[in-house]
PDB file of N, CA and C in Angstrom:
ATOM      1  N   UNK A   1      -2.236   9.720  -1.986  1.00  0.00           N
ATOM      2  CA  UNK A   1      -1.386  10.690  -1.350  1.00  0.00           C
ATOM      3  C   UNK A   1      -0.004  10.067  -1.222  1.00  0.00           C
ATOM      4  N   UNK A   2       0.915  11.063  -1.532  1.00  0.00           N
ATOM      5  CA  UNK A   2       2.179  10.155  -1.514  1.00  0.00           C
ATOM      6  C   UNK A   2       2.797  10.469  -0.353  1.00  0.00           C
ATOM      7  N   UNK A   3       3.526   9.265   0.255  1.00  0.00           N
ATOM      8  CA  UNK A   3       4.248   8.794   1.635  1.00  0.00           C
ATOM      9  C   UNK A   3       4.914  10.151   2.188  1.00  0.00           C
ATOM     10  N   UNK A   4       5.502  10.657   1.085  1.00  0.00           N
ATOM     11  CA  UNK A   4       6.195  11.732   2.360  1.00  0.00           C
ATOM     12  C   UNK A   4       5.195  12.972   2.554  1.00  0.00           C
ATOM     13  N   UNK A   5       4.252  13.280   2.064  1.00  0.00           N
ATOM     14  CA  UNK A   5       2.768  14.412   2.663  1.00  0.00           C
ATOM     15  C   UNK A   5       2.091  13.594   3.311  1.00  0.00           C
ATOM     16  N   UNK A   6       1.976  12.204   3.359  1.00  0.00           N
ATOM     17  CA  UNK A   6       1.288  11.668   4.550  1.00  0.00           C
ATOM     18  C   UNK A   6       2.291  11.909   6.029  1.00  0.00           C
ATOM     19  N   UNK A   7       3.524  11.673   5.731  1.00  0.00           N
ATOM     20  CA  UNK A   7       4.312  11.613   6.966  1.00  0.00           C
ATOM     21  C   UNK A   7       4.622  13.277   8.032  1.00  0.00           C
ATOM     22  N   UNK A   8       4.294  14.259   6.597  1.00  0.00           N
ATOM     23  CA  UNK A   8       4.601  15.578   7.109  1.00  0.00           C
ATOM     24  C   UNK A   8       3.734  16.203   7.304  1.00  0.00           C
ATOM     25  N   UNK A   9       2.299  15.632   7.158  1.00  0.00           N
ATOM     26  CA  UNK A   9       0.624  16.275   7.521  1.00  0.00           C
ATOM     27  C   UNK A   9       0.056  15.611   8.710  1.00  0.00           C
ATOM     28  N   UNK A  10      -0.017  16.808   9.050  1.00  0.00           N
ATOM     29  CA  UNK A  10      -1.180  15.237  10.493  1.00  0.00           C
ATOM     30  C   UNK A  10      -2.546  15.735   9.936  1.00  0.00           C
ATOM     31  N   UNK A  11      -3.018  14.505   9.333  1.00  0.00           N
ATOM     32  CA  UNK A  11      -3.632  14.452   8.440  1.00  0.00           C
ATOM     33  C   UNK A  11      -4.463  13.216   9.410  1.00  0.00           C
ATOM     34  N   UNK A  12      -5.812  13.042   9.591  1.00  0.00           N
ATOM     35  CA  UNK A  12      -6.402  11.751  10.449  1.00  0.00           C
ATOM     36  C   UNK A  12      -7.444  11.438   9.574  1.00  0.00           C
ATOM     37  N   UNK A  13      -7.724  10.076   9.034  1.00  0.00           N
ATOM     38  CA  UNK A  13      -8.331   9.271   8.017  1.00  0.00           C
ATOM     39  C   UNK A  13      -9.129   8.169   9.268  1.00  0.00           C
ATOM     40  N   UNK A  14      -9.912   8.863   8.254  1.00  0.00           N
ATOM     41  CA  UNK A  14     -11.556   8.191   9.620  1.00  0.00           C
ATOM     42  C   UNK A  14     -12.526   7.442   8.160  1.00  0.00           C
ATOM     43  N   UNK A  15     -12.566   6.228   8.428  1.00  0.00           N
ATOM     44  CA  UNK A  15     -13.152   5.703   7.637  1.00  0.00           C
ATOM     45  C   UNK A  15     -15.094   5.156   7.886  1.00  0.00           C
ATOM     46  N   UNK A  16     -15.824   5.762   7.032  1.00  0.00           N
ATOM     47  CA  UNK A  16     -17.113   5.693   8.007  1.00  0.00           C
ATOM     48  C   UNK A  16     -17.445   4.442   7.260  1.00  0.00           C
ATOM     49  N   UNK A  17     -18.189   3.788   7.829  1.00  0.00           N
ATOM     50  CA  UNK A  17     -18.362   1.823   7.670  1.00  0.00           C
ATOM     51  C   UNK A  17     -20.128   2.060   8.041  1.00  0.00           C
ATOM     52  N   UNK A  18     -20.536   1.360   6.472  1.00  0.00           N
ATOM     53  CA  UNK A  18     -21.809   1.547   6.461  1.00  0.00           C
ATOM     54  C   UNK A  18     -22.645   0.255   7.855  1.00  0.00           C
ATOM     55  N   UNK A  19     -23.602   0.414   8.098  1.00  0.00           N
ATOM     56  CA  UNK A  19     -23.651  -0.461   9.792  1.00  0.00           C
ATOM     57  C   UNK A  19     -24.555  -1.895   9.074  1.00  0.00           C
ATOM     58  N   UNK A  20     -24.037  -3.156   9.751  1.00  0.00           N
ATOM     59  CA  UNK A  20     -24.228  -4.311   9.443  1.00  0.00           C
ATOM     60  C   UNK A  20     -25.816  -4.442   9.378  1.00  0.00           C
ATOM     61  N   UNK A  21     -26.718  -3.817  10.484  1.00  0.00           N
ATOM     62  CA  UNK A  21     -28.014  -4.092  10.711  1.00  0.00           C
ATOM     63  C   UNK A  21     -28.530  -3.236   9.287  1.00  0.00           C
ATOM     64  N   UNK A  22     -28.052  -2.511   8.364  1.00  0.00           N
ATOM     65  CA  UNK A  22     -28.778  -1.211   8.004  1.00  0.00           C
ATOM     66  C   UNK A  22     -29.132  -2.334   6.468  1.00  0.00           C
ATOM     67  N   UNK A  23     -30.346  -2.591   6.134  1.00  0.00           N
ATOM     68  CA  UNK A  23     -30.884  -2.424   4.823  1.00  0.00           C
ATOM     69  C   UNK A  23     -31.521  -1.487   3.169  1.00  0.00           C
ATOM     70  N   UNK A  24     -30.792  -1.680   2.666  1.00  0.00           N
ATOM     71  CA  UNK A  24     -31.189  -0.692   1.894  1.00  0.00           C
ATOM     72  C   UNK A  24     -30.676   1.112   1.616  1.00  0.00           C
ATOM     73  N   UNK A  25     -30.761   2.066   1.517  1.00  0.00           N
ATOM     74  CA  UNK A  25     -30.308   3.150   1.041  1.00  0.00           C
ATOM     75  C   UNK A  25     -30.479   3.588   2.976  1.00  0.00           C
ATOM     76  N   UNK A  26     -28.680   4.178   2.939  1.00  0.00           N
ATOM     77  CA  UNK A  26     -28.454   4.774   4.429  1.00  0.00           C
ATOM     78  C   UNK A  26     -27.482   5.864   4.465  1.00  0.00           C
ATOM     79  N   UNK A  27     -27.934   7.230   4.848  1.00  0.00           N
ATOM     80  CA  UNK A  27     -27.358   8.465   4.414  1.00  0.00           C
ATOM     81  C   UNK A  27     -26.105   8.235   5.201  1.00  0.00           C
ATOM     82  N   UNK A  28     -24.577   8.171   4.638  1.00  0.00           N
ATOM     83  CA  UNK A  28     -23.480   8.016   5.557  1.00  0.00           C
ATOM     84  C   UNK A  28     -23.089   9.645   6.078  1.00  0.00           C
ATOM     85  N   UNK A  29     -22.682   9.533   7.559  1.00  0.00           N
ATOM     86  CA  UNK A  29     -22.145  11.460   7.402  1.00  0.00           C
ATOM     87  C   UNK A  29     -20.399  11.138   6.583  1.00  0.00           C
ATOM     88  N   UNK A  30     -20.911  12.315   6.238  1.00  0.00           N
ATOM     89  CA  UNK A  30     -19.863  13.204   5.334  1.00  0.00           C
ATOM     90  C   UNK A  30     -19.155  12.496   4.364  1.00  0.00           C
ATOM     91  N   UNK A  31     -19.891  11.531   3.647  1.00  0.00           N
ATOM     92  CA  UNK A  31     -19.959  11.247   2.320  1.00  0.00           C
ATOM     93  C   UNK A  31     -20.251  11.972   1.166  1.00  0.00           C
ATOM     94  N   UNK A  32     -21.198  12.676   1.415  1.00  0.00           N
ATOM     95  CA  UNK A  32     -21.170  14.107   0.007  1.00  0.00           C
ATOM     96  C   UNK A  32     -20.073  14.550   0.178  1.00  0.00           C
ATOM     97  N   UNK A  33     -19.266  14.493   1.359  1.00  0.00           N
ATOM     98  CA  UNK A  33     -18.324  15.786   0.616  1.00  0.00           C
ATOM     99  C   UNK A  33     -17.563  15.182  -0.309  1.00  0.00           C
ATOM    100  N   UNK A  34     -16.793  13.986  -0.072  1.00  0.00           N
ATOM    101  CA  UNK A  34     -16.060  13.010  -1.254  1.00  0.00           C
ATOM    102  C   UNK A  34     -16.709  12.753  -2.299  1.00  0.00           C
ATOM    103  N   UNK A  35     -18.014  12.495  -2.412  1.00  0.00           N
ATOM    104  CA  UNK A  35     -18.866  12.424  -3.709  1.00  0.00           C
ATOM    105  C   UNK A  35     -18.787  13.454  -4.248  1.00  0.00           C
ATOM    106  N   UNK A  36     -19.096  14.677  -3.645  1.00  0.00           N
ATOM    107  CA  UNK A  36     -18.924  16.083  -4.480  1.00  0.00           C
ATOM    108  C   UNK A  36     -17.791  16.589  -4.917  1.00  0.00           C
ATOM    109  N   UNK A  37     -16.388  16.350  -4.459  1.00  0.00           N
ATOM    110  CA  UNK A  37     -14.617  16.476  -4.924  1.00  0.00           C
ATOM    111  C   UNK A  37     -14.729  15.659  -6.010  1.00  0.00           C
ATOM    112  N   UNK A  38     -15.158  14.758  -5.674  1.00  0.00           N
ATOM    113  CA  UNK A  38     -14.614  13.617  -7.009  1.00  0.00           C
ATOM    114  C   UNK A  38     -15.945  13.804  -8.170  1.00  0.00           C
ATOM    115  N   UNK A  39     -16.742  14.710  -7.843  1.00  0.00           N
ATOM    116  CA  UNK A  39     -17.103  14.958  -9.456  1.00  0.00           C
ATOM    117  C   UNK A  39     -16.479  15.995  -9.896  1.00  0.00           C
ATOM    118  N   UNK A  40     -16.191  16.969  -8.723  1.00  0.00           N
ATOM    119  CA  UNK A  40     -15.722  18.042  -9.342  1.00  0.00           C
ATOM    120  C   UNK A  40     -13.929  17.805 -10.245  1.00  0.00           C
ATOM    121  N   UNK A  41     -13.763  17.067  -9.939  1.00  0.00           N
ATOM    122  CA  UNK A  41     -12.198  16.370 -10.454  1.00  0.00           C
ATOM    123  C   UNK A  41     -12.886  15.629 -11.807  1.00  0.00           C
ATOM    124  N   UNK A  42     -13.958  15.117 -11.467  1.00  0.00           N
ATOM    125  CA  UNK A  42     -14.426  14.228 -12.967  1.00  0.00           C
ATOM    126  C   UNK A  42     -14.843  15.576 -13.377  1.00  0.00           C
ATOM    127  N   UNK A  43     -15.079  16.355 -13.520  1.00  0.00           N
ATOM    128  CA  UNK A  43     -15.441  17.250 -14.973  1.00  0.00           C
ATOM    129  C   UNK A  43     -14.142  17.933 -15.390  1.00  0.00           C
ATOM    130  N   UNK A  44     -12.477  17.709 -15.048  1.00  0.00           N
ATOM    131  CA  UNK A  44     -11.356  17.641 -15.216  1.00  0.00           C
ATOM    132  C   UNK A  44     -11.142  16.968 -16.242  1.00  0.00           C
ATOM    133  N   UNK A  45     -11.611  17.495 -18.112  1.00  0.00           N
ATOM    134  CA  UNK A  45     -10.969  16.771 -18.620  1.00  0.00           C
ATOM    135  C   UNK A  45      -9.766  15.418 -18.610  1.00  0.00           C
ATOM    136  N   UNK A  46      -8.434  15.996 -18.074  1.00  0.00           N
ATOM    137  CA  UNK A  46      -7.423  14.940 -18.280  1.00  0.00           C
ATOM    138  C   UNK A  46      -7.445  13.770 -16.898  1.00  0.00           C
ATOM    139  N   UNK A  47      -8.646  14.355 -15.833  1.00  0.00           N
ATOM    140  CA  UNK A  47      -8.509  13.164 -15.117  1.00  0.00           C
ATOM    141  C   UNK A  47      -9.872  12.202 -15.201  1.00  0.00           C
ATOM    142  N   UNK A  48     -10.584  12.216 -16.321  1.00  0.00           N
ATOM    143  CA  UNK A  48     -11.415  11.489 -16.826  1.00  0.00           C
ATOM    144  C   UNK A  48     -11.345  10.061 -16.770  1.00  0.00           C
ATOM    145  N   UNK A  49      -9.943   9.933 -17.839  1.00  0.00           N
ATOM    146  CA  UNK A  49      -9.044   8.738 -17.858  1.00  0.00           C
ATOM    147  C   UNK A  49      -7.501   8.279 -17.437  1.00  0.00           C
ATOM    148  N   UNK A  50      -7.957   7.223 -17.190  1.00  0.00           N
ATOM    149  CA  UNK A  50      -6.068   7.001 -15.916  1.00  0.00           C
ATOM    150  C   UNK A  50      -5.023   6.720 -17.042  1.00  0.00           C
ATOM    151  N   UNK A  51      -4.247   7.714 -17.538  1.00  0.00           N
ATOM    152  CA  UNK A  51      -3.420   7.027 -18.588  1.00  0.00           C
ATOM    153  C   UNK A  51      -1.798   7.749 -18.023  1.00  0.00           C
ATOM    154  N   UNK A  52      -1.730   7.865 -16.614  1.00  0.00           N
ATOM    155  CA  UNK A  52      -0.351   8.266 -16.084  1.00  0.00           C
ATOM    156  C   UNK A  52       0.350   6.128 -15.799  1.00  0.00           C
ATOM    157  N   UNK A  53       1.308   6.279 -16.013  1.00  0.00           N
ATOM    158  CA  UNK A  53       1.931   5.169 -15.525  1.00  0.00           C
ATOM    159  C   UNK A  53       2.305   5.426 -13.650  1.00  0.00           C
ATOM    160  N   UNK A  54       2.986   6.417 -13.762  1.00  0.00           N
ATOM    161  CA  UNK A  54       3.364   6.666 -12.461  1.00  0.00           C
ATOM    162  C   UNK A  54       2.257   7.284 -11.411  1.00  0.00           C
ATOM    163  N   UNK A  55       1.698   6.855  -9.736  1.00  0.00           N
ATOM    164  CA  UNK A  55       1.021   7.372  -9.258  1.00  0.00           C
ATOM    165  C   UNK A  55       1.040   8.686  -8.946  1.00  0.00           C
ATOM    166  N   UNK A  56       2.803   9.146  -8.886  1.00  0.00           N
ATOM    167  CA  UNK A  56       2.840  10.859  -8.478  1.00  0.00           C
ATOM    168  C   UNK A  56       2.169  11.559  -9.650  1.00  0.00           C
ATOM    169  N   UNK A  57       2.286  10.791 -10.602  1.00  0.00           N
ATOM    170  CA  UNK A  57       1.951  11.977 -12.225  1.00  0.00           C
ATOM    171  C   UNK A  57       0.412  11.945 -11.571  1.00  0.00           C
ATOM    172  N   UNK A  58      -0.586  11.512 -11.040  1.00  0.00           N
ATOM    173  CA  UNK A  58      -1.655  11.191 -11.071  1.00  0.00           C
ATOM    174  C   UNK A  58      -2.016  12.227 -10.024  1.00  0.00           C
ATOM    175  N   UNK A  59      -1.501  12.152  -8.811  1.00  0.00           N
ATOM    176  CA  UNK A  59      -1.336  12.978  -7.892  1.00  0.00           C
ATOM    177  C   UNK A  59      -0.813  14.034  -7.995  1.00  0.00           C
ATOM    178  N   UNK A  60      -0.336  14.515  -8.880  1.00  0.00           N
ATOM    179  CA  UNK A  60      -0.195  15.924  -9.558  1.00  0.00           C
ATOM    180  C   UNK A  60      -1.683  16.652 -10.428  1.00  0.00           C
ATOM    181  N   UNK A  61      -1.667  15.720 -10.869  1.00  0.00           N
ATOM    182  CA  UNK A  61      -2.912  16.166 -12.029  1.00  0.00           C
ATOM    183  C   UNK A  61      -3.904  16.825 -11.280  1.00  0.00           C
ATOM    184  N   UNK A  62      -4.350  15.612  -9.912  1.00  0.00           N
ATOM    185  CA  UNK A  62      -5.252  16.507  -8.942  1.00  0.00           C
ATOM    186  C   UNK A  62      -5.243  17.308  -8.056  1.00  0.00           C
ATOM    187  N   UNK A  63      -3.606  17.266  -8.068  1.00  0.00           N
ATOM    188  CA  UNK A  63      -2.987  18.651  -7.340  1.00  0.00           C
ATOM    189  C   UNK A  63      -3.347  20.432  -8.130  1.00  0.00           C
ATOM    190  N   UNK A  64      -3.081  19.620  -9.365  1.00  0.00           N
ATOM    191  CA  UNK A  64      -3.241  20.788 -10.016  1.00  0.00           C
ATOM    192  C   UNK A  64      -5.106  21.148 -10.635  1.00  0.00           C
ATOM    193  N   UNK A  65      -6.029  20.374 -10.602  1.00  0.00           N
ATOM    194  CA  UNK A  65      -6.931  20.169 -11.063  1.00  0.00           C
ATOM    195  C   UNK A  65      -8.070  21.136  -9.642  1.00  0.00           C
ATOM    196  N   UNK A  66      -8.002  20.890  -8.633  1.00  0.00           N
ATOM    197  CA  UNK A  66      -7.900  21.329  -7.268  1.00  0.00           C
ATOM    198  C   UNK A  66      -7.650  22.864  -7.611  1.00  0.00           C
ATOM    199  N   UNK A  67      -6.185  22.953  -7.746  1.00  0.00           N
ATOM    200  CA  UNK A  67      -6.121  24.483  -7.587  1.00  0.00           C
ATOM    201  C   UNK A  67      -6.532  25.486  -8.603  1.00  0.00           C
ATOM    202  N   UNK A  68      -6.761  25.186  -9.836  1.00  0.00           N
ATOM    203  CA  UNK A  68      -7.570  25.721 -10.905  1.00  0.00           C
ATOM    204  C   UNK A  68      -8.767  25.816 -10.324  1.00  0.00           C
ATOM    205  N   UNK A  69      -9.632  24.794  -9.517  1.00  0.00           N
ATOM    206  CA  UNK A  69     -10.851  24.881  -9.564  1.00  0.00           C
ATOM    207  C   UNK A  69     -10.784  26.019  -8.125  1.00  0.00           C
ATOM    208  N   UNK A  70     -10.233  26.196  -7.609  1.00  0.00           N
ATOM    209  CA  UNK A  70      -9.824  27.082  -6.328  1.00  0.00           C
ATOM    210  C   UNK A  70      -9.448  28.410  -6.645  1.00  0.00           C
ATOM    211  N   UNK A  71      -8.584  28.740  -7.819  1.00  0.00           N
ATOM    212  CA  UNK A  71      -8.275  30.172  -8.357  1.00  0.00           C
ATOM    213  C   UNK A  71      -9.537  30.436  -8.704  1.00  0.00           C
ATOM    214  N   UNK A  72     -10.418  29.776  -9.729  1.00  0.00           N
ATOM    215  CA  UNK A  72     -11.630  30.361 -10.252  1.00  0.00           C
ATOM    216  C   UNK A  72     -12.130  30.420  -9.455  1.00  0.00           C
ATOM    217  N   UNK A  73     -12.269  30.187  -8.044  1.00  0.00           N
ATOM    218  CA  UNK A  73     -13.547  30.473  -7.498  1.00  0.00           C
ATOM    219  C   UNK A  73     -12.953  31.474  -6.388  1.00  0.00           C
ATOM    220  N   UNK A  74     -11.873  31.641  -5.923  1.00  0.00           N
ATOM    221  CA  UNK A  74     -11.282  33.050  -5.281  1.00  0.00           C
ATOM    222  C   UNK A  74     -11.229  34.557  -6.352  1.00  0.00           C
ATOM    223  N   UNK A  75     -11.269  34.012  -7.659  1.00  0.00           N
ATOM    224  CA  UNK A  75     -11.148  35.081  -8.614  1.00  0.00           C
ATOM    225  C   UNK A  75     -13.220  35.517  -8.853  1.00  0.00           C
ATOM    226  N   UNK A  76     -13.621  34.596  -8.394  1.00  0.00           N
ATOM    227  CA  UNK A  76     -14.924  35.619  -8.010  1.00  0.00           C
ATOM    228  C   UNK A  76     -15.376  35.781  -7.301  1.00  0.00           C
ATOM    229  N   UNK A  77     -14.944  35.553  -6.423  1.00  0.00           N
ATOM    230  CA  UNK A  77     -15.088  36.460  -4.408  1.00  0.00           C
ATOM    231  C   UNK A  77     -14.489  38.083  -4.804  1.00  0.00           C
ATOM    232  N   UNK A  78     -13.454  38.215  -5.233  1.00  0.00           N
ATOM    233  CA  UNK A  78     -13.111  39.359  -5.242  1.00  0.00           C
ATOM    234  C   UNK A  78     -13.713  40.411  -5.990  1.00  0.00           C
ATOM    235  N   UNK A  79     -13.635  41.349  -5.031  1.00  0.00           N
ATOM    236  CA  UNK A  79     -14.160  42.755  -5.713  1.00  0.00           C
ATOM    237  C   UNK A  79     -13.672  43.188  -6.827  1.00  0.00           C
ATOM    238  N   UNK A  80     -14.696  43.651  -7.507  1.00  0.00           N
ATOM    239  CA  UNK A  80     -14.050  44.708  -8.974  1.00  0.00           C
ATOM    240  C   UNK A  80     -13.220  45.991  -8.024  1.00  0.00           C
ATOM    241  N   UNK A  81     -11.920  46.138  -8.955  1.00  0.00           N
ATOM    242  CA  UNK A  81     -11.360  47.012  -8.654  1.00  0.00           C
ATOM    243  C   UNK A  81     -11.471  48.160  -8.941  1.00  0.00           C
ATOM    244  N   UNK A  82     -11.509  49.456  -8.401  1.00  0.00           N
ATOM    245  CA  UNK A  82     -11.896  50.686  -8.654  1.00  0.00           C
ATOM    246  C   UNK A  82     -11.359  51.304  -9.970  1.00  0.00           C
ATOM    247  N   UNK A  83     -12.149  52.374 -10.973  1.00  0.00           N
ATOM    248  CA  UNK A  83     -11.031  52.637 -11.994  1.00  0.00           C
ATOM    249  C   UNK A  83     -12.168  52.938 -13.365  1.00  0.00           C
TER     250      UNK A  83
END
């Protein structure tokens, strides 16, 4: 995220920390949801592979990768139109 949408979002980053005592496989909360964005961004052709030099170009891509996947899915909530 770049510095000036961090500075103009109140935006709060809670980092969940898997627990020292825990062995083995431990369901974290609300870890699917980041596991599930970031596949849905990996089946984003062009963000497959990192070949932006600059981080904003990168942060665009999933700006824009995001809202494609967001039009298609508001474009079938909506009703057929009468006619």
């Amino acid at each position: 995220m770049s510095t000036s949408l961090a500075n103009t979002s109140s935006l709060a980053l809670t980092i969940v920390k898997r627990p020292d005592d825990s062995a083995g496989f431990t369901v974290l909360p609300r870890r699917w949801c980041v596991e599930r964005t970031l596949a849905w961004l990996i089946r984003r052709r062009g963000l497959v592979r990192d070949y932006e030099r600059l981080p904003v170009t990168s942060e665009v891509m999933v700006m824009w990768s995001m809202t494609v996947l967001v039009g298609r899915r508001l474009a079938r909530l909506r009703p057929p139109s009468p006619g």
